[in-house]
N, C-alpha and C. Protein backbone atom coordinates (compact mmCIF):
# COMPACT_ATOMS: atom_id res chain seq x y z
N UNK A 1 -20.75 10.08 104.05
CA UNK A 1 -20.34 11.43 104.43
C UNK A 1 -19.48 12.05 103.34
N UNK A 2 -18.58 11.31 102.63
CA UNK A 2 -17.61 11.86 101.90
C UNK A 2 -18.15 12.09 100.91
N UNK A 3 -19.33 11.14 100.60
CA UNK A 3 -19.82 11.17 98.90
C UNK A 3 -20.20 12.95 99.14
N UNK A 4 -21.77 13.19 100.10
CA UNK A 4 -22.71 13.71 100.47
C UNK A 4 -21.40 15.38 99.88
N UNK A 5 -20.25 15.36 101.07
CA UNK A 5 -19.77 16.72 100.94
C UNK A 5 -18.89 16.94 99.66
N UNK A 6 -18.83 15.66 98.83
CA UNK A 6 -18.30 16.07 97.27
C UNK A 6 -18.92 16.64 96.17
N UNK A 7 -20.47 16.00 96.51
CA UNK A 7 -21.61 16.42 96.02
C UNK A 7 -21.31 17.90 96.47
N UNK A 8 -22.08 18.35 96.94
CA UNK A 8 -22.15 19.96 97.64
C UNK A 8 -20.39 20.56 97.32
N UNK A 9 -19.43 19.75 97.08
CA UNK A 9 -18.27 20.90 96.04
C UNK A 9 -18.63 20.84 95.24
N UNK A 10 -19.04 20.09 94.10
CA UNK A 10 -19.29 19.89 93.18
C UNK A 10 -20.71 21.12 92.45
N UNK A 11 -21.43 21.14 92.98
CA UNK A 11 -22.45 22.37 92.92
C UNK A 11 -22.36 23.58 93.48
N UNK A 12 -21.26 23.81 94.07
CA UNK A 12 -20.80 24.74 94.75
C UNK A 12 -19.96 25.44 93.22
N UNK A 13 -19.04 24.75 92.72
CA UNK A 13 -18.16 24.99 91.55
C UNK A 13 -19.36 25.23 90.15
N UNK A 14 -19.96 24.43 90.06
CA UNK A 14 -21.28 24.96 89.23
C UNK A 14 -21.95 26.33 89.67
N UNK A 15 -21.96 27.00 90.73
CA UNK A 15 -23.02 27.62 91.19
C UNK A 15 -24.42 27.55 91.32
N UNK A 16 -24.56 25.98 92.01
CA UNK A 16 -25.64 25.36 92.11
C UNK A 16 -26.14 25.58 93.59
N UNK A 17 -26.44 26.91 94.07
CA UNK A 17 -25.98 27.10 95.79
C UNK A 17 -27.53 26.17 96.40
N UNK A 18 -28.34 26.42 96.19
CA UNK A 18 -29.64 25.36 96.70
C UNK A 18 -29.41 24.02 96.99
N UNK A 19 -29.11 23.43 95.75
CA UNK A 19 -28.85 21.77 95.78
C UNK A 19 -27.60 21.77 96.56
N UNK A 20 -26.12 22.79 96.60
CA UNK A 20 -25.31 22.25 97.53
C UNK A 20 -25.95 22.41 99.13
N UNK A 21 -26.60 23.38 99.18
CA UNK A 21 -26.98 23.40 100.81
C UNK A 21 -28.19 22.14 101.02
N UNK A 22 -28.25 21.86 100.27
CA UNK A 22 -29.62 20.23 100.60
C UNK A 22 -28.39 19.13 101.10
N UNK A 23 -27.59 18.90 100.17
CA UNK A 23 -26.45 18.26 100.24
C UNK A 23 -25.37 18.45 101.69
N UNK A 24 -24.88 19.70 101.54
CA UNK A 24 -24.68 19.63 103.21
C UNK A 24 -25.49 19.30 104.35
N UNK A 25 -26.76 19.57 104.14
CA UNK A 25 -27.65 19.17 104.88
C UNK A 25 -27.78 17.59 105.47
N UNK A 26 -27.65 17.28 104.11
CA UNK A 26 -28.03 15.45 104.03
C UNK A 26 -26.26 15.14 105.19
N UNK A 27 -25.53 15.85 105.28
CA UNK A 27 -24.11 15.36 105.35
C UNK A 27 -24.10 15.96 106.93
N UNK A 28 -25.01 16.53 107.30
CA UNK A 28 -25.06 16.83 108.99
C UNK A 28 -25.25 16.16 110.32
N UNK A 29 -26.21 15.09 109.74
CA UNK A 29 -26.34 14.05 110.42
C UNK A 29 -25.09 13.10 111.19
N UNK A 30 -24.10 12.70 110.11
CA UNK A 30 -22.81 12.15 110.01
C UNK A 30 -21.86 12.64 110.49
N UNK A 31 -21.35 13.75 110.51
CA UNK A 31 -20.48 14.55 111.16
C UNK A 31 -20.02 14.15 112.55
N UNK A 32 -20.90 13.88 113.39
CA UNK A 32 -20.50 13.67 115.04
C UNK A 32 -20.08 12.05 114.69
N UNK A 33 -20.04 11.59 113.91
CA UNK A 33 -19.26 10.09 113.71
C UNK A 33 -18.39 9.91 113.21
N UNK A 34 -17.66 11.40 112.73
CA UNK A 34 -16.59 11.29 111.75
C UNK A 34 -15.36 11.66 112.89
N UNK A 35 -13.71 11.32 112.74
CA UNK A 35 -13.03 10.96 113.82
C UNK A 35 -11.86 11.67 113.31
N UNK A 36 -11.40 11.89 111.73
CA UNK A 36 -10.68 12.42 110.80
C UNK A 36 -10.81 14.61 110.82
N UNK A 37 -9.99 14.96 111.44
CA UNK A 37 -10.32 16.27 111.69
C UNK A 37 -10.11 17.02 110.32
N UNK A 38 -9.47 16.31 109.49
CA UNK A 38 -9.48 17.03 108.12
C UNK A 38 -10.64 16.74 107.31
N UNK A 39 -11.29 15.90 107.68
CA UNK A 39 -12.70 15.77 106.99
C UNK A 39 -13.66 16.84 107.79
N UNK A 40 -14.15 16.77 109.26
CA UNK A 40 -14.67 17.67 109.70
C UNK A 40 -14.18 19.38 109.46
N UNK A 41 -12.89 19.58 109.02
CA UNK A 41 -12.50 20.30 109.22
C UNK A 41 -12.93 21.15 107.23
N UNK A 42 -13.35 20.29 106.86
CA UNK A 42 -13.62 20.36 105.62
C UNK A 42 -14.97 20.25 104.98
N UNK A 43 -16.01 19.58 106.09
CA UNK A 43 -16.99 20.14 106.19
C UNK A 43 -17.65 20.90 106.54
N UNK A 44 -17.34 21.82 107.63
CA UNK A 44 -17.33 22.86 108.26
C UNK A 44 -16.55 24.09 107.15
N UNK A 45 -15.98 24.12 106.39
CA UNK A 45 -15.71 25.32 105.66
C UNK A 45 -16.77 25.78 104.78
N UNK A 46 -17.32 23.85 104.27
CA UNK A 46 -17.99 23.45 102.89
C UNK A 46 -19.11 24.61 103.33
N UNK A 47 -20.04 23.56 104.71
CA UNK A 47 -21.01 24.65 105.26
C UNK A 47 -21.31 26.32 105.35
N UNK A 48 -19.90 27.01 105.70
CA UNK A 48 -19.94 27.80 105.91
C UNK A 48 -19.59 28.52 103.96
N UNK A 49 -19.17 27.74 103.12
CA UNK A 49 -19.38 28.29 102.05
C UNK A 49 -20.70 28.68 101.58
N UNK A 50 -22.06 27.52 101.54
CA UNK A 50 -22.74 27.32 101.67
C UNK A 50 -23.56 28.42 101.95
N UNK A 51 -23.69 28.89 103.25
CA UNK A 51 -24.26 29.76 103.92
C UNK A 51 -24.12 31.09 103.01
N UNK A 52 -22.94 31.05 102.88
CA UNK A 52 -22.25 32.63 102.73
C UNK A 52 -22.90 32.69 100.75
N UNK A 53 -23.15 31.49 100.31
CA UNK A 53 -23.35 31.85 98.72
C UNK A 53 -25.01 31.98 98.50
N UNK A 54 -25.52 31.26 99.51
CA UNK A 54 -26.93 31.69 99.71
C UNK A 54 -27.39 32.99 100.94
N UNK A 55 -26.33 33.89 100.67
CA UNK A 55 -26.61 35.33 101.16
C UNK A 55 -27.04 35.17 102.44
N UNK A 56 -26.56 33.76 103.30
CA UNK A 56 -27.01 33.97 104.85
C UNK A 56 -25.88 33.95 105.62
N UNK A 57 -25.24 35.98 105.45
CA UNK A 57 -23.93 36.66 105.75
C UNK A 57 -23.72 36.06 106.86
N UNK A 58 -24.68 36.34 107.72
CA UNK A 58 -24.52 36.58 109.42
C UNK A 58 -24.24 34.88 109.80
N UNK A 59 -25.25 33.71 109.67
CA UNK A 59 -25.05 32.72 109.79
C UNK A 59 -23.87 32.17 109.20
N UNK A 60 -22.84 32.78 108.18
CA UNK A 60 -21.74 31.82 107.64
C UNK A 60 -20.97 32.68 108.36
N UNK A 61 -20.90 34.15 108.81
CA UNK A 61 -19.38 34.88 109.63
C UNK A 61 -19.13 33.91 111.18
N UNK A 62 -20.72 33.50 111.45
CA UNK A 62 -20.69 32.63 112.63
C UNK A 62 -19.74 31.29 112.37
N UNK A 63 -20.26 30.23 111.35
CA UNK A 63 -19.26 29.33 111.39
C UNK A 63 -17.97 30.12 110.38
N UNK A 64 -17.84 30.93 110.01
CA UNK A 64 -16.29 30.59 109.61
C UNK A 64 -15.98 31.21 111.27
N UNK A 65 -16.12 31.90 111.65
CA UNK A 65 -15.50 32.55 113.42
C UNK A 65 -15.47 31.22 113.65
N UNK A 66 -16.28 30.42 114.41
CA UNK A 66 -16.34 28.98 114.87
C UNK A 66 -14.87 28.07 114.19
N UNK A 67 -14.66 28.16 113.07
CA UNK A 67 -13.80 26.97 112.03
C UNK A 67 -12.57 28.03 111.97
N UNK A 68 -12.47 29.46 112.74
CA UNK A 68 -10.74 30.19 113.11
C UNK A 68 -10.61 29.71 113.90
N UNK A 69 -11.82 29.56 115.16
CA UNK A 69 -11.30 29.43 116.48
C UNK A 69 -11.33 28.22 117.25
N UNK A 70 -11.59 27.07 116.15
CA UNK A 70 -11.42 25.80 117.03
C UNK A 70 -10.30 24.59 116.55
N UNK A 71 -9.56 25.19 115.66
CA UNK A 71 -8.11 24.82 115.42
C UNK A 71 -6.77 25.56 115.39
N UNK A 72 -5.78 25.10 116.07
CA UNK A 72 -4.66 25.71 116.06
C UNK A 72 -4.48 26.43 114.89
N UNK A 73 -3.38 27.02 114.64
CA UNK A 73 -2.67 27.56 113.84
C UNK A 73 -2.36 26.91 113.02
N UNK A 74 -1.51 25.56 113.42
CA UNK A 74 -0.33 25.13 112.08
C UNK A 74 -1.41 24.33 111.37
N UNK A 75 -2.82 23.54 112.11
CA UNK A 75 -3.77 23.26 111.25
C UNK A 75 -4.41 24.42 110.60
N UNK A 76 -5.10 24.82 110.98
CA UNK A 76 -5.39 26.32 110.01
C UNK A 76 -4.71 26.10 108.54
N UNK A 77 -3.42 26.48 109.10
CA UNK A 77 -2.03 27.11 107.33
C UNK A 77 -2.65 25.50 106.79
N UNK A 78 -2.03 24.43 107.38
CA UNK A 78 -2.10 23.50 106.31
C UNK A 78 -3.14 23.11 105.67
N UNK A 79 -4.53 23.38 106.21
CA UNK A 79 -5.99 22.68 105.61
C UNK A 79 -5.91 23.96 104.58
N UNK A 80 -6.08 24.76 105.19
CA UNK A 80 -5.69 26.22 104.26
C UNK A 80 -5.11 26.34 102.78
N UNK A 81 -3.73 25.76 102.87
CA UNK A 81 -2.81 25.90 101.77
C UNK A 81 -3.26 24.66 101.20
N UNK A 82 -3.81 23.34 101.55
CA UNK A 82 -4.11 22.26 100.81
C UNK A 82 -5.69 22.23 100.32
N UNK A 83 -6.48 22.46 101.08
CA UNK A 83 -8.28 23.04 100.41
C UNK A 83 -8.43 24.14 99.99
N UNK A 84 -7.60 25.23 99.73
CA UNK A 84 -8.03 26.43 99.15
C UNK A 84 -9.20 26.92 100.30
N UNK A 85 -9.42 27.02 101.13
CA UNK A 85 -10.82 27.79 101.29
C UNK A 85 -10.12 28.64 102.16
């Protein structure tokens, strides 16, 4: 899981938007096994970067809405101020 969503930063920072959305892809499967909310919470942005760099507006306003509204606040600031996204 961790490799899969480093990959997809990693081409994300290239502007490699295809190969990162294959890559999130490959990393979807895994998710409902992951237990660490800063990892989910970090794949779920990745995704919704994803979306939003391959011009699919409507599908990434959905998960970032989804990834405001299913963590508090003080998580929010801190994943926030520590992942940049």
């Amino acid at each position: 899981m961790i490799t899969f969503y480093e990959i997809t930063e990693a081409y994300l920072e290239d502007e490699a938007y295809v190969e990162a959305e294959i890559f999130v892809n490959k990393a979807s499967p895994f998710i409902n096994s992951v237990s660490d909310i800063t990892i989910i919470l970090r794949y779920r942005a990745t995704f919704a970067k994803v979306l939003d760099s391959n011009r699919k507006f409507i599908e990434a306003a959905v998960r970032y809405h989804e990834l405001s509204t299913t963590v508090n606040a003080n998580v929010r600031l801190i994943c926030r101020d520590k992942y940049q996204w």
